[in-house]
PDB file of N, CA and C in Angstrom:
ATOM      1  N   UNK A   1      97.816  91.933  26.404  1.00  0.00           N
ATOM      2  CA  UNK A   1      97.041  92.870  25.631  1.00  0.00           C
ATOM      3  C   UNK A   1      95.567  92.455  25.645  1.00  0.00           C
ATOM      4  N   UNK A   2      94.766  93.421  26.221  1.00  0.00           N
ATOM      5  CA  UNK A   2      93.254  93.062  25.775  1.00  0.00           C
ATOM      6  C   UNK A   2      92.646  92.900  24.623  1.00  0.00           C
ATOM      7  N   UNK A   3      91.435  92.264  24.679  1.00  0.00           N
ATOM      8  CA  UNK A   3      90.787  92.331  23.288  1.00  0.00           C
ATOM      9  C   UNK A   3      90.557  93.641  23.122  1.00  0.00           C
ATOM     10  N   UNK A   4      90.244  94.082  22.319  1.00  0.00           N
ATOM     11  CA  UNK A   4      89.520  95.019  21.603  1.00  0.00           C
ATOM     12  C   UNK A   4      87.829  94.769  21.455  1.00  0.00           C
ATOM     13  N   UNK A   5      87.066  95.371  22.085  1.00  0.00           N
ATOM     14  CA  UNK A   5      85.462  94.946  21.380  1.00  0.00           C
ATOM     15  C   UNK A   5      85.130  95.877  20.146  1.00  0.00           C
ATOM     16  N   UNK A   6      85.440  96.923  20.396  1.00  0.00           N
ATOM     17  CA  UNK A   6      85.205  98.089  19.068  1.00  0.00           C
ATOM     18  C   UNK A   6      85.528  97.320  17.855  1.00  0.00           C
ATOM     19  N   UNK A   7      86.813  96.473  17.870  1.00  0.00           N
ATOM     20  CA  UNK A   7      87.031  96.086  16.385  1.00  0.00           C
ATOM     21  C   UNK A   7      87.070  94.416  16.564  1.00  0.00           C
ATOM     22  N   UNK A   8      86.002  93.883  17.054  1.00  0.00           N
ATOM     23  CA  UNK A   8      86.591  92.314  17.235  1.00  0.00           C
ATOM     24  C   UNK A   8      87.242  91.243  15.735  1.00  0.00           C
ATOM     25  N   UNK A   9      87.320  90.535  16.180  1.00  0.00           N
ATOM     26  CA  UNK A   9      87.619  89.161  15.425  1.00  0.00           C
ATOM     27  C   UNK A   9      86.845  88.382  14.464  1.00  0.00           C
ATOM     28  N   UNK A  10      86.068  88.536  13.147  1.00  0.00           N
ATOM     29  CA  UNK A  10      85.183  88.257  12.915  1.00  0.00           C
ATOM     30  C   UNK A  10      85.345  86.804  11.540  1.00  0.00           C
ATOM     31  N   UNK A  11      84.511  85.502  11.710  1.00  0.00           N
ATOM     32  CA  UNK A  11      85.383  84.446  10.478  1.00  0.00           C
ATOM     33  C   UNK A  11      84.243  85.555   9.636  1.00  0.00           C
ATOM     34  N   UNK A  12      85.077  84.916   8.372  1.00  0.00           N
ATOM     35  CA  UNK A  12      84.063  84.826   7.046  1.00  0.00           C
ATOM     36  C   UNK A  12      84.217  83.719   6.079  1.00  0.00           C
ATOM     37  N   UNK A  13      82.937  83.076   6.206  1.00  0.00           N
ATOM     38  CA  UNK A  13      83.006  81.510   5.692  1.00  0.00           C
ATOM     39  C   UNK A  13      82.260  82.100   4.044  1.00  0.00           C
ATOM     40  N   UNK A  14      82.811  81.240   3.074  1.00  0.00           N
ATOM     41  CA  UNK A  14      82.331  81.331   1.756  1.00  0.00           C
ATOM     42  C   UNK A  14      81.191  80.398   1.302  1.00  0.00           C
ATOM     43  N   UNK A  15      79.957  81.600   0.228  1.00  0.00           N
ATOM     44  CA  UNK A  15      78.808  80.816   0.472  1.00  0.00           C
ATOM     45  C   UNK A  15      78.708  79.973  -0.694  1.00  0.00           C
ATOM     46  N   UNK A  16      79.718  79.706  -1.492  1.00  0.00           N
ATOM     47  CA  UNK A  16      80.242  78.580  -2.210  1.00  0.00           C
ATOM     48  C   UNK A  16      79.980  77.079  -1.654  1.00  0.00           C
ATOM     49  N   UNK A  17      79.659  76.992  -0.368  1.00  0.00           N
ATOM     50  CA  UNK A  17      79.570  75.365   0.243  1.00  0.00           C
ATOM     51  C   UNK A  17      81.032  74.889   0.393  1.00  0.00           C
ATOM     52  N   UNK A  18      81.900  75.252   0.634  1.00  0.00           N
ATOM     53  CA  UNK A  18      83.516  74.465   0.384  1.00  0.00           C
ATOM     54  C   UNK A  18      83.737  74.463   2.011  1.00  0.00           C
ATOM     55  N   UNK A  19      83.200  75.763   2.914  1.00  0.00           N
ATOM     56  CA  UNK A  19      83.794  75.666   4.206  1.00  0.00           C
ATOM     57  C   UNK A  19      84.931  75.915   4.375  1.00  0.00           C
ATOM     58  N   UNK A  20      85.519  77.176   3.360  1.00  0.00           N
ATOM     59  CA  UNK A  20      86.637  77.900   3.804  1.00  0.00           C
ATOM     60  C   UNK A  20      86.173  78.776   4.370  1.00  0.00           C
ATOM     61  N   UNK A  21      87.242  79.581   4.854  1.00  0.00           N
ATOM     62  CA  UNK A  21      86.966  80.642   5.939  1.00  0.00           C
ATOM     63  C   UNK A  21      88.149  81.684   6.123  1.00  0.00           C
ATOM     64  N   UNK A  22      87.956  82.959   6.201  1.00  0.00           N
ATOM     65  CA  UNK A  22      89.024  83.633   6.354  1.00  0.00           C
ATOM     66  C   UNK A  22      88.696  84.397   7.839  1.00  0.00           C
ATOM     67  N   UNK A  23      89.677  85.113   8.163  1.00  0.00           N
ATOM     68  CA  UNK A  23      89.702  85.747   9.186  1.00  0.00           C
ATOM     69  C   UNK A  23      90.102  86.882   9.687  1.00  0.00           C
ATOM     70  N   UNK A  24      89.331  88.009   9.865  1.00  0.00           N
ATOM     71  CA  UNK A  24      89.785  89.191   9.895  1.00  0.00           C
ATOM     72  C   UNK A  24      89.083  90.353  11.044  1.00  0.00           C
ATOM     73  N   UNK A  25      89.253  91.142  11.238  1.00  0.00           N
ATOM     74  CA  UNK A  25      88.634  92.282  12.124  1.00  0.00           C
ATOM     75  C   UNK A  25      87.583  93.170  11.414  1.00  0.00           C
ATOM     76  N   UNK A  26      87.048  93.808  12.382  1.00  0.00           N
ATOM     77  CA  UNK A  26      86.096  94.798  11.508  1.00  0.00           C
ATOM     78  C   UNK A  26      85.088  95.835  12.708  1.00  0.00           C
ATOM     79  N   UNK A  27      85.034  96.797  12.247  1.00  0.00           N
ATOM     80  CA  UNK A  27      85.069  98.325  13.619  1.00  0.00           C
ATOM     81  C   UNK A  27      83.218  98.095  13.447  1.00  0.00           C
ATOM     82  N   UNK A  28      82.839  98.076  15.149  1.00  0.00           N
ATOM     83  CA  UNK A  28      81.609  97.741  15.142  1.00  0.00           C
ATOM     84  C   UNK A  28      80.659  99.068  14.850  1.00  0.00           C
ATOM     85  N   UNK A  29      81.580 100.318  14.845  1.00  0.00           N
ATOM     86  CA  UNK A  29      80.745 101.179  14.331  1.00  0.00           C
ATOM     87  C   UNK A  29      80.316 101.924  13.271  1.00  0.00           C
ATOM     88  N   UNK A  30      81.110 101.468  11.938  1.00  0.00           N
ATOM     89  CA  UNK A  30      81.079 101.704  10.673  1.00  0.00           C
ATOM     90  C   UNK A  30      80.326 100.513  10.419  1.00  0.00           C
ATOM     91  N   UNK A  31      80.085  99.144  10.858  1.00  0.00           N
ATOM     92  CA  UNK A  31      79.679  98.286  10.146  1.00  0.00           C
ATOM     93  C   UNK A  31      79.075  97.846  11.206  1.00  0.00           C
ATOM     94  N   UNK A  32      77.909  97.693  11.823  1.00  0.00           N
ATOM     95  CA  UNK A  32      76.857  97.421  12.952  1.00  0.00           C
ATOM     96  C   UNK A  32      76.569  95.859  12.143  1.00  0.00           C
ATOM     97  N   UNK A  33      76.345  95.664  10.700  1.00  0.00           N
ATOM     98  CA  UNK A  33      75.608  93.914  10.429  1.00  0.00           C
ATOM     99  C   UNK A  33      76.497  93.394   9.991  1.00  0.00           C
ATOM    100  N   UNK A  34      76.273  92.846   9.697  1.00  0.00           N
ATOM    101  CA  UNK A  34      77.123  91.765   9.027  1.00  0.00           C
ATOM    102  C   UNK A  34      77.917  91.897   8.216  1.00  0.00           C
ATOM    103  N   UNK A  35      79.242  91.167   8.043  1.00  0.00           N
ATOM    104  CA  UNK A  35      79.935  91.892   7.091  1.00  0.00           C
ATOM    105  C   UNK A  35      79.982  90.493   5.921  1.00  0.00           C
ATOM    106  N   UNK A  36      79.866  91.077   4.313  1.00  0.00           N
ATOM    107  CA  UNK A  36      79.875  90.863   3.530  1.00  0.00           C
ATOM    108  C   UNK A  36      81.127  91.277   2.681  1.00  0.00           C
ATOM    109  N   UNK A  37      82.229  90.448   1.837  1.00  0.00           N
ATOM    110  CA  UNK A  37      82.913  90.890   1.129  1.00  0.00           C
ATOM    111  C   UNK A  37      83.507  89.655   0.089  1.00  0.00           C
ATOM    112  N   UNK A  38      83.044  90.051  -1.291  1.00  0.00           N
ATOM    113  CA  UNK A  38      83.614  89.077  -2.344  1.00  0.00           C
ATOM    114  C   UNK A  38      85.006  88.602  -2.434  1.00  0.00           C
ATOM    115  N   UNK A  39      85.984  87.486  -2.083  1.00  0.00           N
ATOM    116  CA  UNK A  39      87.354  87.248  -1.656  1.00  0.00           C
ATOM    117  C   UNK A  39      87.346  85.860  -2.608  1.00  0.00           C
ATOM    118  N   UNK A  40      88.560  85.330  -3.002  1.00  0.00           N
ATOM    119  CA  UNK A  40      89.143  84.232  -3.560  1.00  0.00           C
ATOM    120  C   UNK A  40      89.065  83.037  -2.904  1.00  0.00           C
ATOM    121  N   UNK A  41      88.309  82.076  -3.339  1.00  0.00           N
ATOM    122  CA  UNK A  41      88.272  80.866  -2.661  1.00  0.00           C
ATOM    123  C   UNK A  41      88.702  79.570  -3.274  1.00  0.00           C
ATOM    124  N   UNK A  42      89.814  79.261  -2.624  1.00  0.00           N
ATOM    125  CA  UNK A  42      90.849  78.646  -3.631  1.00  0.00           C
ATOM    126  C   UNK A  42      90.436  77.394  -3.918  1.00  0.00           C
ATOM    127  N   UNK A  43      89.561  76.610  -2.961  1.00  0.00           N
ATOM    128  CA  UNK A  43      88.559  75.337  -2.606  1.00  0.00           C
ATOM    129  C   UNK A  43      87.666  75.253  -4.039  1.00  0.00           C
ATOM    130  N   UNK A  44      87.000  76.280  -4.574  1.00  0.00           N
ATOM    131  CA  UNK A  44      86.248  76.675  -5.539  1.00  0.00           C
ATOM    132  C   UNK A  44      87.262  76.831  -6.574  1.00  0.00           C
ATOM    133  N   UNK A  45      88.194  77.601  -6.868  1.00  0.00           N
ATOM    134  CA  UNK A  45      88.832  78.556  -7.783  1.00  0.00           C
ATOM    135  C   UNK A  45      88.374  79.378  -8.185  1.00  0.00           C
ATOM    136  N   UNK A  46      87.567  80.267  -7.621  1.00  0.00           N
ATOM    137  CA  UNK A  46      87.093  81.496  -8.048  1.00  0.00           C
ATOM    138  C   UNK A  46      86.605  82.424  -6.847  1.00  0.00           C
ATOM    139  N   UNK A  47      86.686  83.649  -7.398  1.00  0.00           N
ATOM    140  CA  UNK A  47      85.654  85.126  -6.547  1.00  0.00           C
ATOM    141  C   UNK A  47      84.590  84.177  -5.413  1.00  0.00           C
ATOM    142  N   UNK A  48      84.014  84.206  -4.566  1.00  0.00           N
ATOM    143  CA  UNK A  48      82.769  84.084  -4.474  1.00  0.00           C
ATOM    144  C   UNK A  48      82.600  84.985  -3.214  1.00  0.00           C
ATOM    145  N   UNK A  49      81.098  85.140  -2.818  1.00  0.00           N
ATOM    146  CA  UNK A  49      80.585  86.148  -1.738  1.00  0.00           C
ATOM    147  C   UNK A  49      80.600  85.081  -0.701  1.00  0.00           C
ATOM    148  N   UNK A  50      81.699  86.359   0.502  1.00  0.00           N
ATOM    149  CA  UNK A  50      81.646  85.427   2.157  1.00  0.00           C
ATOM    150  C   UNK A  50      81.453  86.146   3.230  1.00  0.00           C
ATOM    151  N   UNK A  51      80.569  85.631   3.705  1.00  0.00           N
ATOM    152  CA  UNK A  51      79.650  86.686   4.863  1.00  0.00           C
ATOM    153  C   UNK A  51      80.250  86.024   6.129  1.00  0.00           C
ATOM    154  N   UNK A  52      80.260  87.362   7.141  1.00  0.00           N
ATOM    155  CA  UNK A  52      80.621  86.882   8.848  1.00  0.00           C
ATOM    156  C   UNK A  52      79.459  85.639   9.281  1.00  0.00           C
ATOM    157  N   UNK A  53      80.285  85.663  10.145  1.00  0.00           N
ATOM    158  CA  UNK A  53      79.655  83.612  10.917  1.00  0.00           C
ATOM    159  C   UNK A  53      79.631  84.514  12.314  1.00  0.00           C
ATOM    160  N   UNK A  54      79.019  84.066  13.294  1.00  0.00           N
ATOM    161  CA  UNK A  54      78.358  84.168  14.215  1.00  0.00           C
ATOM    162  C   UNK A  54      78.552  83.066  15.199  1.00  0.00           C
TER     163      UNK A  54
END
């Protein structure tokens, strides 16, 4: 199976400092920058904001 580029593979590391990271997809044409989304960071114990890594 090929990749997909339309929807690649994108981490999202939490800007908490802990250096977790989750991992998920995301469609390059609804969302052209960066993706941003508030998720559970269990390293922390709490909410915090985790932006795509590059």
């Amino acid at each position: 199976m090929a990749r997909n580029e339309l929807r690649p593979i994108v981490k999202l590391r939490s800007t908490a400092g802990t250096g977790y990271t989750y991992v998920t997809r995301k469609n390059r044409r609804n969302t052209p920058d960066r993706l941003q989304l508030r998720k559970y960071d269990p390293v922390a114990r709490r909410h915090v904001l985790f932006r795509e890594e590059r």
